[in-house]
PDB file of N, CA and C in Angstrom:
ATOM      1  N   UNK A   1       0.840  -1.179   0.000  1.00  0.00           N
ATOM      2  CA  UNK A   1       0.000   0.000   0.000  1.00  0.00           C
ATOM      3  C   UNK A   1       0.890   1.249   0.000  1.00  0.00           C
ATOM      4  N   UNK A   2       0.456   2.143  -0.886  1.00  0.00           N
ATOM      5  CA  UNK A   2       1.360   3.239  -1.163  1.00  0.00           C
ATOM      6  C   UNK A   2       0.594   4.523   0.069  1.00  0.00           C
ATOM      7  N   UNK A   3       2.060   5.431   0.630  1.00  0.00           N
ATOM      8  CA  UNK A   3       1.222   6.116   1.741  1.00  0.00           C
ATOM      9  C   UNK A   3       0.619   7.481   0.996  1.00  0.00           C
ATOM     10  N   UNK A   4       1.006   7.155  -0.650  1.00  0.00           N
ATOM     11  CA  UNK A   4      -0.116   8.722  -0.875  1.00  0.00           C
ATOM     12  C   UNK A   4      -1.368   8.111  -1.355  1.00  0.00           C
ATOM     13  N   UNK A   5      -1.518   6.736  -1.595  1.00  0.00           N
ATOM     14  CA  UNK A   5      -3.066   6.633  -1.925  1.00  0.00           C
ATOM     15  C   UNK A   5      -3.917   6.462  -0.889  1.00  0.00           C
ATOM     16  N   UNK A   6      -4.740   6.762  -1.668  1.00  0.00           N
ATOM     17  CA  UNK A   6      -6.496   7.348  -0.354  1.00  0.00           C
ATOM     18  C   UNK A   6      -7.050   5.775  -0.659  1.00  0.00           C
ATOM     19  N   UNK A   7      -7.595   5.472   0.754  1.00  0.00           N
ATOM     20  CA  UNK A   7      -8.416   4.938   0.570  1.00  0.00           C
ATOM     21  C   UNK A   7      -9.968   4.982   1.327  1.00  0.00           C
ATOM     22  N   UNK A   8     -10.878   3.564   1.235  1.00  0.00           N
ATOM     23  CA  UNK A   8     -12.137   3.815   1.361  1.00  0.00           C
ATOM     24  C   UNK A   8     -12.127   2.717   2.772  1.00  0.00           C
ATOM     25  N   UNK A   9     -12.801   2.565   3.673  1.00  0.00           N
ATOM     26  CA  UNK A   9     -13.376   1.654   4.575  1.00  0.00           C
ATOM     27  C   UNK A   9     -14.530   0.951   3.730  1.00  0.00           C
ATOM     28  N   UNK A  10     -14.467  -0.449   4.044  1.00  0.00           N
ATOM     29  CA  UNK A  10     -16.071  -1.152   3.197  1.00  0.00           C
ATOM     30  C   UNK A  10     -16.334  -1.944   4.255  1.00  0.00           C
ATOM     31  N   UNK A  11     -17.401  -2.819   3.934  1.00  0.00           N
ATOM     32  CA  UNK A  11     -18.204  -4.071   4.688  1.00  0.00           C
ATOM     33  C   UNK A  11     -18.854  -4.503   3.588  1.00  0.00           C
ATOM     34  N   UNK A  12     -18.960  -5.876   4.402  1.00  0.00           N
ATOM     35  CA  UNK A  12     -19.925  -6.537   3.010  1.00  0.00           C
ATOM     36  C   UNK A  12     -20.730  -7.302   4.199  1.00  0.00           C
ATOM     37  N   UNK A  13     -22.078  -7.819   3.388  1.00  0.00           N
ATOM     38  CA  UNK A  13     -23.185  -8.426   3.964  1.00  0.00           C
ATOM     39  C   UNK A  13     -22.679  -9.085   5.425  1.00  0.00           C
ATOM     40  N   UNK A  14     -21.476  -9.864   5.595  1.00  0.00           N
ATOM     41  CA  UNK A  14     -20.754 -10.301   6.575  1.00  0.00           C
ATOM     42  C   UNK A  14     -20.118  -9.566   7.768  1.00  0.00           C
ATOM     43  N   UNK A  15     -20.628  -8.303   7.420  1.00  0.00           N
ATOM     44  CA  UNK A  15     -19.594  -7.580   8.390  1.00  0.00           C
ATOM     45  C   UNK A  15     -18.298  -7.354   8.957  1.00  0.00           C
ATOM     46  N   UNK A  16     -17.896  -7.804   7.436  1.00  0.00           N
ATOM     47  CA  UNK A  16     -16.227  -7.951   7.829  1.00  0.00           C
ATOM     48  C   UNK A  16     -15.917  -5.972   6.642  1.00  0.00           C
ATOM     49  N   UNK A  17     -15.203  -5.736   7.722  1.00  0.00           N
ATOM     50  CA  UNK A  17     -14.516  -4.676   6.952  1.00  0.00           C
ATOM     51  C   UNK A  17     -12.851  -4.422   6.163  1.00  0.00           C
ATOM     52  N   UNK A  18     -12.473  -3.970   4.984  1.00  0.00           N
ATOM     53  CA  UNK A  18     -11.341  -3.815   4.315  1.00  0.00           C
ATOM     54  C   UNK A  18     -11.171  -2.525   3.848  1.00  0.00           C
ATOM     55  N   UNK A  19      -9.811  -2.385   3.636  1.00  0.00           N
ATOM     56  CA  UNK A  19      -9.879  -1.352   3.163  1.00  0.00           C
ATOM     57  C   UNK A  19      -9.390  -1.271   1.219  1.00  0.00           C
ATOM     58  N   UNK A  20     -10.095  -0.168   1.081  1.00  0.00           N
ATOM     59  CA  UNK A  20      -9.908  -0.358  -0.311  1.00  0.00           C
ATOM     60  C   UNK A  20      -9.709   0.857  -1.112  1.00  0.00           C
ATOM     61  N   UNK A  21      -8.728   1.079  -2.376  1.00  0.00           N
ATOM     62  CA  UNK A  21      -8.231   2.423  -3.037  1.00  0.00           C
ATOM     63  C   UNK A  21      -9.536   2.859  -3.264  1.00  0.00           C
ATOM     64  N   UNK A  22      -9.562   4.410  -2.849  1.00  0.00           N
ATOM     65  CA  UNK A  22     -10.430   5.644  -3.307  1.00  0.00           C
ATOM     66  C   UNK A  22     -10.674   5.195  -4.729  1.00  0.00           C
ATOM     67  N   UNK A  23      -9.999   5.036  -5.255  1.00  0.00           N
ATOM     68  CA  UNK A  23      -9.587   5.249  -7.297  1.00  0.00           C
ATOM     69  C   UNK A  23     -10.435   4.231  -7.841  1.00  0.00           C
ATOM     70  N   UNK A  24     -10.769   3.362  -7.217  1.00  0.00           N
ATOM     71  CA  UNK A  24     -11.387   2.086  -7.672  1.00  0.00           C
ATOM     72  C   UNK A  24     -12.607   1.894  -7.292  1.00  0.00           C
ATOM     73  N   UNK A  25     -13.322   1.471  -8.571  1.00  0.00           N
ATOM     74  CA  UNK A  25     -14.963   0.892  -8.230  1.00  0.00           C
ATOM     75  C   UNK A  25     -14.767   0.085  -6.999  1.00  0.00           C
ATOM     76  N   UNK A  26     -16.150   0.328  -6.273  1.00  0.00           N
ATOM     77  CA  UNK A  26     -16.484  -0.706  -4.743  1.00  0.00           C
ATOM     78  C   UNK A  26     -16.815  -1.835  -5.390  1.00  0.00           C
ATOM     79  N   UNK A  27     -16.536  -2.860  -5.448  1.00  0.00           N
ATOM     80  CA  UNK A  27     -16.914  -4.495  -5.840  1.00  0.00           C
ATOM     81  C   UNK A  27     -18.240  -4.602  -5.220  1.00  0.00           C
ATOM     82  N   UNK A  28     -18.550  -5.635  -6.134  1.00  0.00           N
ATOM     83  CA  UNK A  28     -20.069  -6.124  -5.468  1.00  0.00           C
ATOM     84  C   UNK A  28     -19.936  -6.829  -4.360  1.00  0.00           C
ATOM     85  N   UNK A  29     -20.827  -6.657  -3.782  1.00  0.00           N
ATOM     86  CA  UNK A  29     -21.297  -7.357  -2.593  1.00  0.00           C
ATOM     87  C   UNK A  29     -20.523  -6.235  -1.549  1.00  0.00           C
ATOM     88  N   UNK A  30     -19.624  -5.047  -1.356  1.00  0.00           N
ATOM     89  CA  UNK A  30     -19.076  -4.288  -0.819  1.00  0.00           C
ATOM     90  C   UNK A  30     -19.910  -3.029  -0.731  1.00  0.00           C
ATOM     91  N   UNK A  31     -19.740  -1.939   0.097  1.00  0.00           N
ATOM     92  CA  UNK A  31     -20.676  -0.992   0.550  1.00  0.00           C
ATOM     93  C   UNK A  31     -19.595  -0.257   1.652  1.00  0.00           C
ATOM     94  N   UNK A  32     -19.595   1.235   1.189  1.00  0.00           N
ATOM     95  CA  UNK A  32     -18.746   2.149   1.802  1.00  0.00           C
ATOM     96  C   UNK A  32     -19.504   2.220   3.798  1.00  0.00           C
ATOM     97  N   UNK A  33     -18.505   1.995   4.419  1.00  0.00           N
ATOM     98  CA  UNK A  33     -19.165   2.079   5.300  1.00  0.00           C
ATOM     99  C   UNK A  33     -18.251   2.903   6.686  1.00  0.00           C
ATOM    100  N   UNK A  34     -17.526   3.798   6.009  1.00  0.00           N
ATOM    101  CA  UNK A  34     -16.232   4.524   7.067  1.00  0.00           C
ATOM    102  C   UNK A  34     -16.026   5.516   6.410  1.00  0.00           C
ATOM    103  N   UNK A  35     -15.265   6.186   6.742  1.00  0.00           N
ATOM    104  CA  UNK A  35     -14.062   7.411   6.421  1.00  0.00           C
ATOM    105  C   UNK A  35     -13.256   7.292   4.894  1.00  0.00           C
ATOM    106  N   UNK A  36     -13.279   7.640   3.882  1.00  0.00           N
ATOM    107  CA  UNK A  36     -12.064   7.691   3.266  1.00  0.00           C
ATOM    108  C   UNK A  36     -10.790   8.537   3.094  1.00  0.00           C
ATOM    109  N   UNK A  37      -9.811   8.357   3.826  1.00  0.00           N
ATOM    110  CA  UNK A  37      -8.578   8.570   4.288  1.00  0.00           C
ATOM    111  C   UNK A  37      -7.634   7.778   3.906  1.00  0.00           C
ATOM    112  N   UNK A  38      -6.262   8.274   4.230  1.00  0.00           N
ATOM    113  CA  UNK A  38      -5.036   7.586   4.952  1.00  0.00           C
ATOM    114  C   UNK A  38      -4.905   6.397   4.770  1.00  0.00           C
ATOM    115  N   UNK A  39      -4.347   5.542   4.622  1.00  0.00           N
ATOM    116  CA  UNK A  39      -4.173   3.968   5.054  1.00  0.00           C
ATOM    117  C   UNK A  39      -4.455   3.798   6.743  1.00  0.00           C
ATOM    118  N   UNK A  40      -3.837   5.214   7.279  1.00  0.00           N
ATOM    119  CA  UNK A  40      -3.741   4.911   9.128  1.00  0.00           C
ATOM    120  C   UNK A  40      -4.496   5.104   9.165  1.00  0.00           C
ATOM    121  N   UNK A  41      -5.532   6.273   8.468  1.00  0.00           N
ATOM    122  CA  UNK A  41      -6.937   6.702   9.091  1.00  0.00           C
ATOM    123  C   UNK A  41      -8.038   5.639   8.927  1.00  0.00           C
ATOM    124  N   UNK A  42      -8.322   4.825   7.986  1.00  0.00           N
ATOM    125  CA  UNK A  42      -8.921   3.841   7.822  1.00  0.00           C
ATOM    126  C   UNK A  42      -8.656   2.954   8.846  1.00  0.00           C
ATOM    127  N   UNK A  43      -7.152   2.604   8.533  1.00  0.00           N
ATOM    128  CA  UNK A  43      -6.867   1.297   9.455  1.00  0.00           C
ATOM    129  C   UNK A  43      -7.650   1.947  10.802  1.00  0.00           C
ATOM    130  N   UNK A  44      -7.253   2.606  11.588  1.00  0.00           N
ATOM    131  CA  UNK A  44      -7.521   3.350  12.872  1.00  0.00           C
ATOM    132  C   UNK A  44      -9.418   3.282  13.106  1.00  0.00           C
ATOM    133  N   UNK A  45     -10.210   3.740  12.308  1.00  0.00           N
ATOM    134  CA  UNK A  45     -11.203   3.346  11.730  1.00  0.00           C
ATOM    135  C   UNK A  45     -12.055   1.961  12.222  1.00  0.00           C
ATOM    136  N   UNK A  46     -11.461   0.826  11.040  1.00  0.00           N
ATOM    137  CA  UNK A  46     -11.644  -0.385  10.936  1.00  0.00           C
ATOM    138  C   UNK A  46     -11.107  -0.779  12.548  1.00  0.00           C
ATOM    139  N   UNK A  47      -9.993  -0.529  13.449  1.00  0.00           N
ATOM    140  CA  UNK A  47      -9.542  -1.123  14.622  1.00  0.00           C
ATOM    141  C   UNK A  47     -10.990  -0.764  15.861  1.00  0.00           C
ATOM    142  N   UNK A  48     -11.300   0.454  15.282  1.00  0.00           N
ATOM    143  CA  UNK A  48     -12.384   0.896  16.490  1.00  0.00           C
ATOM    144  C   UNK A  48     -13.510   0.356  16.284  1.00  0.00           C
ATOM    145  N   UNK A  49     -14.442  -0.183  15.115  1.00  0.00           N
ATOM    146  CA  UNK A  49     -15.226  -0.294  15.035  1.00  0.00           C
ATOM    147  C   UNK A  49     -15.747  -2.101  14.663  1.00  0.00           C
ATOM    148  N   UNK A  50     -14.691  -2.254  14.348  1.00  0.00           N
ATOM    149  CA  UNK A  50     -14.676  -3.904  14.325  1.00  0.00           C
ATOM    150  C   UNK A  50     -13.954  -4.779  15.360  1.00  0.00           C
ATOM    151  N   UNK A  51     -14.970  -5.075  16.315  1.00  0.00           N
ATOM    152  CA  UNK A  51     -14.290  -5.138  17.794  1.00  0.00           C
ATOM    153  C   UNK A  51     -15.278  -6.805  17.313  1.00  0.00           C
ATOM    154  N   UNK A  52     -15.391  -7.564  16.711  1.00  0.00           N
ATOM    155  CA  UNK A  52     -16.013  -9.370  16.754  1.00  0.00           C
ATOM    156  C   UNK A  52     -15.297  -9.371  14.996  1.00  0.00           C
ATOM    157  N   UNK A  53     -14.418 -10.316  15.085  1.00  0.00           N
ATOM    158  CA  UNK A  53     -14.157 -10.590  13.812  1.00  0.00           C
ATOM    159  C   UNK A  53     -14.829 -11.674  13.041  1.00  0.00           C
ATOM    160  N   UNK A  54     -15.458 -12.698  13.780  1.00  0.00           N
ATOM    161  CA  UNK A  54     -16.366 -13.400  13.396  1.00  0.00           C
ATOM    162  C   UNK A  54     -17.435 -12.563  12.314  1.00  0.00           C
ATOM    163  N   UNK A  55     -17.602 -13.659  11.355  1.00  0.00           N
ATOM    164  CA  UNK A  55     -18.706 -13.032  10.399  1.00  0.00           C
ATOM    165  C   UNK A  55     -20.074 -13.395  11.098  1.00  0.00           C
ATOM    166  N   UNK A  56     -20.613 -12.132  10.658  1.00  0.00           N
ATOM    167  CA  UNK A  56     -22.820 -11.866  11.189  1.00  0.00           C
ATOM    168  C   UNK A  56     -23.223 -13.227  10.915  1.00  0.00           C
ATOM    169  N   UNK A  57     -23.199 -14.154  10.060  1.00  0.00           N
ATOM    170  CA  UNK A  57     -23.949 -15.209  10.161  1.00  0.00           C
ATOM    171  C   UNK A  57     -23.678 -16.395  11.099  1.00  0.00           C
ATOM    172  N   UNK A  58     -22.308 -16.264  11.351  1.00  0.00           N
ATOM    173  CA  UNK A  58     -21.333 -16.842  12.373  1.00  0.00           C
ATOM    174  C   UNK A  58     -22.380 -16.397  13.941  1.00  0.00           C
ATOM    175  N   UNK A  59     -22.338 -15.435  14.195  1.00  0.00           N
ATOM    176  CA  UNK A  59     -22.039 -14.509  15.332  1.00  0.00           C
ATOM    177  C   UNK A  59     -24.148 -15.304  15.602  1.00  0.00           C
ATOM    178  N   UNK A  60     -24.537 -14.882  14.345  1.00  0.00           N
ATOM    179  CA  UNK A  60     -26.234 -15.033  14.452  1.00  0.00           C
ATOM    180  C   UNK A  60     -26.578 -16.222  14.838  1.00  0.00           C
ATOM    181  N   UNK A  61     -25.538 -17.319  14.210  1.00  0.00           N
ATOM    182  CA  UNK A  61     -26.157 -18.689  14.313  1.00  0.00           C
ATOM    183  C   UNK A  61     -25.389 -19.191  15.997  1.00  0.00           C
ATOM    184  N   UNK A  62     -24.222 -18.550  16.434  1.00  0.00           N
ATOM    185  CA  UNK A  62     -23.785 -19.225  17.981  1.00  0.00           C
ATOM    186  C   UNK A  62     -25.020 -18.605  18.672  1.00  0.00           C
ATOM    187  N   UNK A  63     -25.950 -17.221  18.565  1.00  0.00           N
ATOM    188  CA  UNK A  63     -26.470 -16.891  19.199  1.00  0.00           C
ATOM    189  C   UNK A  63     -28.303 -17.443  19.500  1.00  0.00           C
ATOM    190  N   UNK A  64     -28.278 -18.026  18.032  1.00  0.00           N
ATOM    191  CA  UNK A  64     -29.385 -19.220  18.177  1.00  0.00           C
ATOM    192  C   UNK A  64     -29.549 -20.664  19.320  1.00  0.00           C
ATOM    193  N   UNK A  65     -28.153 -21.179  18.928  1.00  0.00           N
ATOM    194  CA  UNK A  65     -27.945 -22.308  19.707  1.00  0.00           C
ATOM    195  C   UNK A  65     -27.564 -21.657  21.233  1.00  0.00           C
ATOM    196  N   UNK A  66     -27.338 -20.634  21.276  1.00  0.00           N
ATOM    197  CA  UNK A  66     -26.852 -20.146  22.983  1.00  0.00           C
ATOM    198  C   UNK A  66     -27.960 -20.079  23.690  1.00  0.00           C
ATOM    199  N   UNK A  67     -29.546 -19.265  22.624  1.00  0.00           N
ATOM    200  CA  UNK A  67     -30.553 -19.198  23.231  1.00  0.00           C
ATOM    201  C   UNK A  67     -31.705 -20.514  23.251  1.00  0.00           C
ATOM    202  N   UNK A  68     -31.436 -21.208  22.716  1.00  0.00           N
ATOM    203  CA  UNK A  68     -32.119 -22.595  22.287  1.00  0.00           C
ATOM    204  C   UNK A  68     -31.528 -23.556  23.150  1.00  0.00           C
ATOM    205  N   UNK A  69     -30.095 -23.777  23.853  1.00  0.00           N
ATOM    206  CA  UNK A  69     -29.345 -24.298  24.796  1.00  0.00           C
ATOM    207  C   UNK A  69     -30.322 -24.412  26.136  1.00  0.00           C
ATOM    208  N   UNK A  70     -30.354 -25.640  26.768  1.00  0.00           N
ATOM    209  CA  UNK A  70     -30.541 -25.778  28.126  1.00  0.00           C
ATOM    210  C   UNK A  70     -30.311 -24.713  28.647  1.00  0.00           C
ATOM    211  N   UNK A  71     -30.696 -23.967  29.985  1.00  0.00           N
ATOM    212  CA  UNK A  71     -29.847 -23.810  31.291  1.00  0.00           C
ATOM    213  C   UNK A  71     -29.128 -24.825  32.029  1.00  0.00           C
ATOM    214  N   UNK A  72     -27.670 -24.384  32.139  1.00  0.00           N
ATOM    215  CA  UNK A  72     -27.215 -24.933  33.194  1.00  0.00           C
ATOM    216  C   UNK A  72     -27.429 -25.242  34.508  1.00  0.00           C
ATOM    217  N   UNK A  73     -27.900 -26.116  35.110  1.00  0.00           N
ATOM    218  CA  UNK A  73     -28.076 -26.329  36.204  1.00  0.00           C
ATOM    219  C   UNK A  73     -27.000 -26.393  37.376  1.00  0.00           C
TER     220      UNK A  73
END
């Protein structure tokens, strides 16, 4: 990554975020969802706001079986 190119923060349906050149079409399935800055400013960005790296369908389906789970006795 070059430190004069800009880039974009994305997410995709998964909730995983990347970063990606200003200069370039957003790919499908991707969706601007941050700051476009810096490489640091992004990165910095992406560190604050993506605190579960697990992907949403991941995260949705442990939270099915957690609530569908017995209580422990």
């Amino acid at each position: 990554m070059d430190e004069n190119t800009r880039y974009r923060v994305l997410r995709n349906d998964e909730e995983q975020y990347s970063l990606w050149p200003a200069a370039l079409e957003i790919p499908a399935g991707w969706q601007q969802a941050g700051p476009e800055g810096t490489e640091a400013e992004c990165t910095a960005y992406v560190d604050e706001v993506w605190t579960d790296m697990r992907p949403r369908s991941l995260r949705e389906r442990m939270e099915q079986q957690a609530a569908a789970a017995p209580e422990a006795v």
